[in-house]
PDB file of N, CA and C in Angstrom:
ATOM      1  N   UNK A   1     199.686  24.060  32.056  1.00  0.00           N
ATOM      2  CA  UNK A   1     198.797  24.890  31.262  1.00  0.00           C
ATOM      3  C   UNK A   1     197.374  24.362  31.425  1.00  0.00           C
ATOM      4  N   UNK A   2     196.076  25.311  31.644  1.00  0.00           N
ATOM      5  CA  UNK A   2     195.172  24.920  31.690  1.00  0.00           C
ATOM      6  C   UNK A   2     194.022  24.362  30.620  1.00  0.00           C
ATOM      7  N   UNK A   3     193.693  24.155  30.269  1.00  0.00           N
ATOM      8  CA  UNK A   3     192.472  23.524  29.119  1.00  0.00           C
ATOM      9  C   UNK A   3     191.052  24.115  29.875  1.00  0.00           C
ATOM     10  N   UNK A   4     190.688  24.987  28.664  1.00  0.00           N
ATOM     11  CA  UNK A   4     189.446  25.098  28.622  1.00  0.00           C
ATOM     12  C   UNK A   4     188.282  24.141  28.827  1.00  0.00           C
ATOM     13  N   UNK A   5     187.398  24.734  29.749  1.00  0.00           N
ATOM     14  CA  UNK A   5     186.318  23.306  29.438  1.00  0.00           C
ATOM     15  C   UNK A   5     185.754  23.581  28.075  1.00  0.00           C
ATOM     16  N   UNK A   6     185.369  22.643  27.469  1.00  0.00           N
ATOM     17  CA  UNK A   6     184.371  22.325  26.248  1.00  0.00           C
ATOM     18  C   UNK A   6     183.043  22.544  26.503  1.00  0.00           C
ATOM     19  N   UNK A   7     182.339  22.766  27.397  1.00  0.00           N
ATOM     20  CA  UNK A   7     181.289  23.743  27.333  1.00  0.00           C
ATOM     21  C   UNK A   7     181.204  25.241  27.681  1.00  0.00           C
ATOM     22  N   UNK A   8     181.966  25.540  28.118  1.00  0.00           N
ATOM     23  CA  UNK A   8     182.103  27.033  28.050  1.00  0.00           C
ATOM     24  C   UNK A   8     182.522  27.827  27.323  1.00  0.00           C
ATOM     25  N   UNK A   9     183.407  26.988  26.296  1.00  0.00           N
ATOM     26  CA  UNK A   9     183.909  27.451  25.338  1.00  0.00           C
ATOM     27  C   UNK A   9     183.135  27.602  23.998  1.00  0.00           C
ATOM     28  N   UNK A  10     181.678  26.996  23.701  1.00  0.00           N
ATOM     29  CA  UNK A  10     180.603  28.017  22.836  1.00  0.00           C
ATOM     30  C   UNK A  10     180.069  29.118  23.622  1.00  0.00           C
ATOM     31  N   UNK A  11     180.157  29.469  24.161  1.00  0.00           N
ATOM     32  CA  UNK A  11     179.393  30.472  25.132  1.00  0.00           C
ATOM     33  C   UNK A  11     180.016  31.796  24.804  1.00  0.00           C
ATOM     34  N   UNK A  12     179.486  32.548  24.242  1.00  0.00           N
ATOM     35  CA  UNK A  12     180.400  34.423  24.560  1.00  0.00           C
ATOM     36  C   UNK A  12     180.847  34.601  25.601  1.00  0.00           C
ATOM     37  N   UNK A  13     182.066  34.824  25.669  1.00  0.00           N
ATOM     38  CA  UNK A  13     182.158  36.078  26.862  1.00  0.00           C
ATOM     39  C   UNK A  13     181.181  36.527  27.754  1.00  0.00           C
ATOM     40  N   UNK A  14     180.749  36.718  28.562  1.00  0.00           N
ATOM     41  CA  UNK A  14     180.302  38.336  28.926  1.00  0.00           C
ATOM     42  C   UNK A  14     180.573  39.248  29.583  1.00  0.00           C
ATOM     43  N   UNK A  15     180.720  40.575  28.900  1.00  0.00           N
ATOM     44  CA  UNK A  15     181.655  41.397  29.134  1.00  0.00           C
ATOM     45  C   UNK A  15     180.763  42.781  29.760  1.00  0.00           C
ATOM     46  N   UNK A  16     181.083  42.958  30.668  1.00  0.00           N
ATOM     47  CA  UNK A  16     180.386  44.008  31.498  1.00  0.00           C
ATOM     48  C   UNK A  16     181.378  45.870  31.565  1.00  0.00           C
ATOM     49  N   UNK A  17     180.494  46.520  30.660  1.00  0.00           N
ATOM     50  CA  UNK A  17     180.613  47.553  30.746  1.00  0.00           C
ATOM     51  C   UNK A  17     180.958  48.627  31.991  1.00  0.00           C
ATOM     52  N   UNK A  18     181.750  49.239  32.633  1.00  0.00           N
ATOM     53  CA  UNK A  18     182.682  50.230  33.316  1.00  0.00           C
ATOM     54  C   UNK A  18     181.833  51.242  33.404  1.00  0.00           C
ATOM     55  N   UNK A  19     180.749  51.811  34.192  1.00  0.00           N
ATOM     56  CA  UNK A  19     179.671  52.980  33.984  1.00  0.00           C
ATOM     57  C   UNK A  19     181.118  54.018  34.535  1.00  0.00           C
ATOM     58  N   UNK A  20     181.521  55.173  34.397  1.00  0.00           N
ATOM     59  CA  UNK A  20     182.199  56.660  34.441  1.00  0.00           C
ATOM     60  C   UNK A  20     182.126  57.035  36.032  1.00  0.00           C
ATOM     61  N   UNK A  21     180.385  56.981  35.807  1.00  0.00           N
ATOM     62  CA  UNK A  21     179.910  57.978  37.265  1.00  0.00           C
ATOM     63  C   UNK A  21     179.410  56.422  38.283  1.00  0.00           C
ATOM     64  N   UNK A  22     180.077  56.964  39.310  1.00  0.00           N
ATOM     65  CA  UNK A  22     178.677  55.270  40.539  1.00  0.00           C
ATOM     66  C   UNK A  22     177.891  56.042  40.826  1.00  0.00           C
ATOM     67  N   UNK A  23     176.577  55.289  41.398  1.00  0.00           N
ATOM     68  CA  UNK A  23     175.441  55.473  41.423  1.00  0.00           C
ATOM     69  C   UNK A  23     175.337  57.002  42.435  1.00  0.00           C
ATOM     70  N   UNK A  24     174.248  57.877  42.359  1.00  0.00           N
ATOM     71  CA  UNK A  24     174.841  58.793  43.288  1.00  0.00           C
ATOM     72  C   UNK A  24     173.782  58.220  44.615  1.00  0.00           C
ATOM     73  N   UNK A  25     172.541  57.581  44.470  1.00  0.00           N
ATOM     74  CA  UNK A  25     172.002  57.009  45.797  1.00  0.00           C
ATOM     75  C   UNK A  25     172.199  55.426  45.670  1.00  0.00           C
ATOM     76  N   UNK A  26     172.682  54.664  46.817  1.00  0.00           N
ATOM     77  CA  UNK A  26     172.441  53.436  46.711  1.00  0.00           C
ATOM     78  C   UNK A  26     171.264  52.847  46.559  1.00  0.00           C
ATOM     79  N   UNK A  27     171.145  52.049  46.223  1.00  0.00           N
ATOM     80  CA  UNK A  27     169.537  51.160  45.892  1.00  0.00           C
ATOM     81  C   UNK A  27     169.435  50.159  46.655  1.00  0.00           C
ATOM     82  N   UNK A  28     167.723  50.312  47.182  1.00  0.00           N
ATOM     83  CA  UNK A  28     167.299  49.567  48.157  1.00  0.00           C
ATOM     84  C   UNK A  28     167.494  48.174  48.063  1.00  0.00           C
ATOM     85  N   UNK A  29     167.719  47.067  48.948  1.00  0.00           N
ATOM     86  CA  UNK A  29     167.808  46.334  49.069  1.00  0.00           C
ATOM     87  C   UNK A  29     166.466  45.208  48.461  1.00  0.00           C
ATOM     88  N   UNK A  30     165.116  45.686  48.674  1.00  0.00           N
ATOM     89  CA  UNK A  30     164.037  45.028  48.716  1.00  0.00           C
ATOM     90  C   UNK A  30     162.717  46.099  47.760  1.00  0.00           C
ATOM     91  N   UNK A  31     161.841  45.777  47.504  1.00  0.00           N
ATOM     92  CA  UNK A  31     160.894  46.520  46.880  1.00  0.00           C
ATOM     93  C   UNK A  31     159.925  46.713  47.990  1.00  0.00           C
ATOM     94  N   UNK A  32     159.481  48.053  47.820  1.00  0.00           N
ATOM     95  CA  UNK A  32     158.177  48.210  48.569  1.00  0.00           C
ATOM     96  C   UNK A  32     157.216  47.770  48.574  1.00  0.00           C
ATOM     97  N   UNK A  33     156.743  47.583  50.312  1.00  0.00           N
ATOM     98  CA  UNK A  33     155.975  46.796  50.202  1.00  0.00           C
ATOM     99  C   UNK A  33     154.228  47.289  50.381  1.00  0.00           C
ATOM    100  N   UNK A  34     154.194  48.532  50.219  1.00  0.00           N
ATOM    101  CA  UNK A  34     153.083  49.310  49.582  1.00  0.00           C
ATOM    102  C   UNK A  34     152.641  48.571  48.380  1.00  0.00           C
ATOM    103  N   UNK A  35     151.808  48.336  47.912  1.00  0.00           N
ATOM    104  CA  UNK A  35     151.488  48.092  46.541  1.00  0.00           C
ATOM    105  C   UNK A  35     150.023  48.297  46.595  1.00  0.00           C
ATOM    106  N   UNK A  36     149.594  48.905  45.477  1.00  0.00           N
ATOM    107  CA  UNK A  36     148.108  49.612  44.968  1.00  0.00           C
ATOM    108  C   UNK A  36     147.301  47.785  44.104  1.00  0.00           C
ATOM    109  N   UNK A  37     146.280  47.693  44.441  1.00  0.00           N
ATOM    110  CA  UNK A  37     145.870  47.148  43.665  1.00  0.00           C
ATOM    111  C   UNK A  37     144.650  47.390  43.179  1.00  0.00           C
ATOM    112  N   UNK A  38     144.307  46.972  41.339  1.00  0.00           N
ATOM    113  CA  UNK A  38     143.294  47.912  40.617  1.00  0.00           C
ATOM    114  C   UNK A  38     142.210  46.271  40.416  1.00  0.00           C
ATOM    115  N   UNK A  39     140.762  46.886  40.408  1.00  0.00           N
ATOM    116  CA  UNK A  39     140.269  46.018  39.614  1.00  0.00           C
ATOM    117  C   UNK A  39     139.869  45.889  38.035  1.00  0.00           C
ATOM    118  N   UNK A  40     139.885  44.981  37.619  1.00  0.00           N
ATOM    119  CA  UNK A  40     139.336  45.145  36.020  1.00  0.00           C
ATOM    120  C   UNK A  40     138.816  46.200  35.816  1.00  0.00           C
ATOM    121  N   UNK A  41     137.837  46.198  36.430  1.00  0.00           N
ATOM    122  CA  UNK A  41     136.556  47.290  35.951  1.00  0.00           C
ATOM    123  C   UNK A  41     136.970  48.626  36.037  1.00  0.00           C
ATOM    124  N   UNK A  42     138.197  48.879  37.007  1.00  0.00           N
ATOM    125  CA  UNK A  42     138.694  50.271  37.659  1.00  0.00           C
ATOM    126  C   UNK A  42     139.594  50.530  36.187  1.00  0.00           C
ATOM    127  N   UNK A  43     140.465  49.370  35.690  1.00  0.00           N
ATOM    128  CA  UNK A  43     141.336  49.655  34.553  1.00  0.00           C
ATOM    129  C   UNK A  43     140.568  49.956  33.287  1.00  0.00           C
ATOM    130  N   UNK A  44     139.273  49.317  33.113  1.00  0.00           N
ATOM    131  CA  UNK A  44     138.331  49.439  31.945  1.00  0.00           C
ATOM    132  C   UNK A  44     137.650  50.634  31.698  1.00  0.00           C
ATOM    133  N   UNK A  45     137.220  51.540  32.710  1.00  0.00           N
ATOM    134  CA  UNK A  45     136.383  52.923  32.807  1.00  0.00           C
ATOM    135  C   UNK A  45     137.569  54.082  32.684  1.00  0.00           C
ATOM    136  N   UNK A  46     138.579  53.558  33.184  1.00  0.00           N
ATOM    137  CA  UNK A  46     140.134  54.728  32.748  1.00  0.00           C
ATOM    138  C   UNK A  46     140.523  54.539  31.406  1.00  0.00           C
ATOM    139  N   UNK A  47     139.846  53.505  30.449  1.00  0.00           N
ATOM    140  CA  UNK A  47     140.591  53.374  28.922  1.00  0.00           C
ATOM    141  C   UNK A  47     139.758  54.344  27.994  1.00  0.00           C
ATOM    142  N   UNK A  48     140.317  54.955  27.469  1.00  0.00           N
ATOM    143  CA  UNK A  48     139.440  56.320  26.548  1.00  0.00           C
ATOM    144  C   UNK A  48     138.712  55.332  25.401  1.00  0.00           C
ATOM    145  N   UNK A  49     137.098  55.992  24.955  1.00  0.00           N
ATOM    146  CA  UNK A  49     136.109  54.865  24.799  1.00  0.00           C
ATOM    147  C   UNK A  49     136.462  54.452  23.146  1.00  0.00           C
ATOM    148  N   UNK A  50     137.334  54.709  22.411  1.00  0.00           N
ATOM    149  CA  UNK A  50     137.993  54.393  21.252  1.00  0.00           C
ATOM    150  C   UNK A  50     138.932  53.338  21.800  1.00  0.00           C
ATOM    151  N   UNK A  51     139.272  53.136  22.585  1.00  0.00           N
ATOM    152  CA  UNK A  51     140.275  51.360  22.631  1.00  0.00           C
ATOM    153  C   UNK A  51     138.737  50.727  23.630  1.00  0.00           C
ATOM    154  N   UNK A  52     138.648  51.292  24.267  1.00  0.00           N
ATOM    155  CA  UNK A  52     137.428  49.855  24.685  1.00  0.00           C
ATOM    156  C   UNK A  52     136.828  49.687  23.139  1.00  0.00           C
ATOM    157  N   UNK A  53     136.101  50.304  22.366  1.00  0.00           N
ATOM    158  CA  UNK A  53     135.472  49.919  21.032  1.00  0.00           C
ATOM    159  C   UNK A  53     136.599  48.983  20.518  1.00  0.00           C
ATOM    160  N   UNK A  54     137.894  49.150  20.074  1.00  0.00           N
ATOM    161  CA  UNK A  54     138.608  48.237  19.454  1.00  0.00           C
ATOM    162  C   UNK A  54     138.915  47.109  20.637  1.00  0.00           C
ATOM    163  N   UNK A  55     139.243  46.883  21.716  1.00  0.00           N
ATOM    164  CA  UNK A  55     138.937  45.846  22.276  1.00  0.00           C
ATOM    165  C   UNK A  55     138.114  44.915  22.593  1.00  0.00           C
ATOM    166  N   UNK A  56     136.628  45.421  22.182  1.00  0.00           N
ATOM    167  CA  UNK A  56     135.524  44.911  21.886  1.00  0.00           C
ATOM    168  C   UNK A  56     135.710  44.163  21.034  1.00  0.00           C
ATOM    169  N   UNK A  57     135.854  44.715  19.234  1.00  0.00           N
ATOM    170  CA  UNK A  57     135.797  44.271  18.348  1.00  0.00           C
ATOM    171  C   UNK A  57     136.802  43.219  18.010  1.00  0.00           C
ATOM    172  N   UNK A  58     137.602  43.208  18.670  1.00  0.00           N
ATOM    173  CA  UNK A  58     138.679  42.247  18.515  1.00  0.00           C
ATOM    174  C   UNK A  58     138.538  40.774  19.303  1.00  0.00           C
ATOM    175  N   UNK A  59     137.963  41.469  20.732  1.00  0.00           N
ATOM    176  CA  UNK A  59     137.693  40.230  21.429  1.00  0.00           C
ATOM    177  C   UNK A  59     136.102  39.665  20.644  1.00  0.00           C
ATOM    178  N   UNK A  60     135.055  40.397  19.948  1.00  0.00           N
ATOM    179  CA  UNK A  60     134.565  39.544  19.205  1.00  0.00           C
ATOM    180  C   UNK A  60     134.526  38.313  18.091  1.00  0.00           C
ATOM    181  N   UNK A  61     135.524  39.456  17.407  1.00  0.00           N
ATOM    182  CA  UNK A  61     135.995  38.734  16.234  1.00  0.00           C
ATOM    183  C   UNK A  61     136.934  36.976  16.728  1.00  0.00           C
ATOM    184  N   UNK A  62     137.998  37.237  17.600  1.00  0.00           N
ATOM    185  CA  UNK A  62     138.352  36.618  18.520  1.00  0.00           C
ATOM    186  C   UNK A  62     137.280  34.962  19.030  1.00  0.00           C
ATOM    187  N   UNK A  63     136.583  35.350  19.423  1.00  0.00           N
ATOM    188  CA  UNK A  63     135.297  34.588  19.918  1.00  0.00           C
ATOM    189  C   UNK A  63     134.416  34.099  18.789  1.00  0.00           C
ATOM    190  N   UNK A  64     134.300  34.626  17.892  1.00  0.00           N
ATOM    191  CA  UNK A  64     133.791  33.959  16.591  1.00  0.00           C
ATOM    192  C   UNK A  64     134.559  33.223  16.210  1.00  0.00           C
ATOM    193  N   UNK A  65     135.730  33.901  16.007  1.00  0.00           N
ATOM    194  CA  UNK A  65     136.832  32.527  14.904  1.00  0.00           C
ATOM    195  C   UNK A  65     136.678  31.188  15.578  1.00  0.00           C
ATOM    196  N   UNK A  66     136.480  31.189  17.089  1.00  0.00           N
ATOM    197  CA  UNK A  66     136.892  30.071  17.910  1.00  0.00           C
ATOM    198  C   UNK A  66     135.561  29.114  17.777  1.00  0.00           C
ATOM    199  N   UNK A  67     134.536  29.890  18.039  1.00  0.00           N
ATOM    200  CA  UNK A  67     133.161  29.128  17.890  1.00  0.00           C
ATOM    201  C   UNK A  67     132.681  28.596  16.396  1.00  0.00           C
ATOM    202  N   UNK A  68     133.675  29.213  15.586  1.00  0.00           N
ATOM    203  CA  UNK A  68     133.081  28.841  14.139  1.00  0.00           C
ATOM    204  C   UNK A  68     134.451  27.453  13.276  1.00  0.00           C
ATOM    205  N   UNK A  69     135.666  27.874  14.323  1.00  0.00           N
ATOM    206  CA  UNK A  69     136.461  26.390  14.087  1.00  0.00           C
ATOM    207  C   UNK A  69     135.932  25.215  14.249  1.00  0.00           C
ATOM    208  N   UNK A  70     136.099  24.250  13.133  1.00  0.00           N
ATOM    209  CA  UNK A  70     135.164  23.012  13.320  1.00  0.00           C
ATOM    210  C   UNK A  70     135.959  21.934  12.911  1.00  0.00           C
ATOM    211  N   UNK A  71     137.465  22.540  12.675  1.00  0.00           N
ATOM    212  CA  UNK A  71     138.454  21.856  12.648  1.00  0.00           C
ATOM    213  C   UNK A  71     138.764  20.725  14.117  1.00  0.00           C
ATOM    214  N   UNK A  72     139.072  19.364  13.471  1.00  0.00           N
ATOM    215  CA  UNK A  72     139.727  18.983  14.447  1.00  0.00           C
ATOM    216  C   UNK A  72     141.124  19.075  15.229  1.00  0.00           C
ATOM    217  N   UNK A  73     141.074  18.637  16.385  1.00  0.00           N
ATOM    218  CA  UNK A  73     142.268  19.147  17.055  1.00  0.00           C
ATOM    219  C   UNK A  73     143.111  17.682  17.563  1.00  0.00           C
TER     220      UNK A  73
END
């Protein structure tokens, strides 16, 4: 009879669910290797000008708390 090991035995199960249907296309092996890349500034002029205002204000507020800590560390 076998004996459990003692560390595997806190561990759950894990129990893998039976999907009905298989996949109907197989999936690629690798990710494409196309990839777009944005700059800051390209992501910042696409944000509608109500979250740049709250990202402002936050990264101010942000920047104050830090300059006005006088706590030691």
């Amino acid at each position: 009879m076998k004996q459990p090991k003692a560390c595997n035995s806190a561990l759950p199960p894990i129990r893998q669910l039976l999907l009905p249907f298989p996949d109907a296309e197989p999936k690629p092996l690798h990710l494409p290797t196309h990839l777009v890349s944005l700059h800051p500034h390209q992501i910042w002029a696409n944000l509608p000008l109500a979250t740049q205002m709250g990202v402002r204000h936050t990264l101010q507020r942000v920047f104050q708390e830090v300059l006005n800590d006088r706590s030691p560390s």
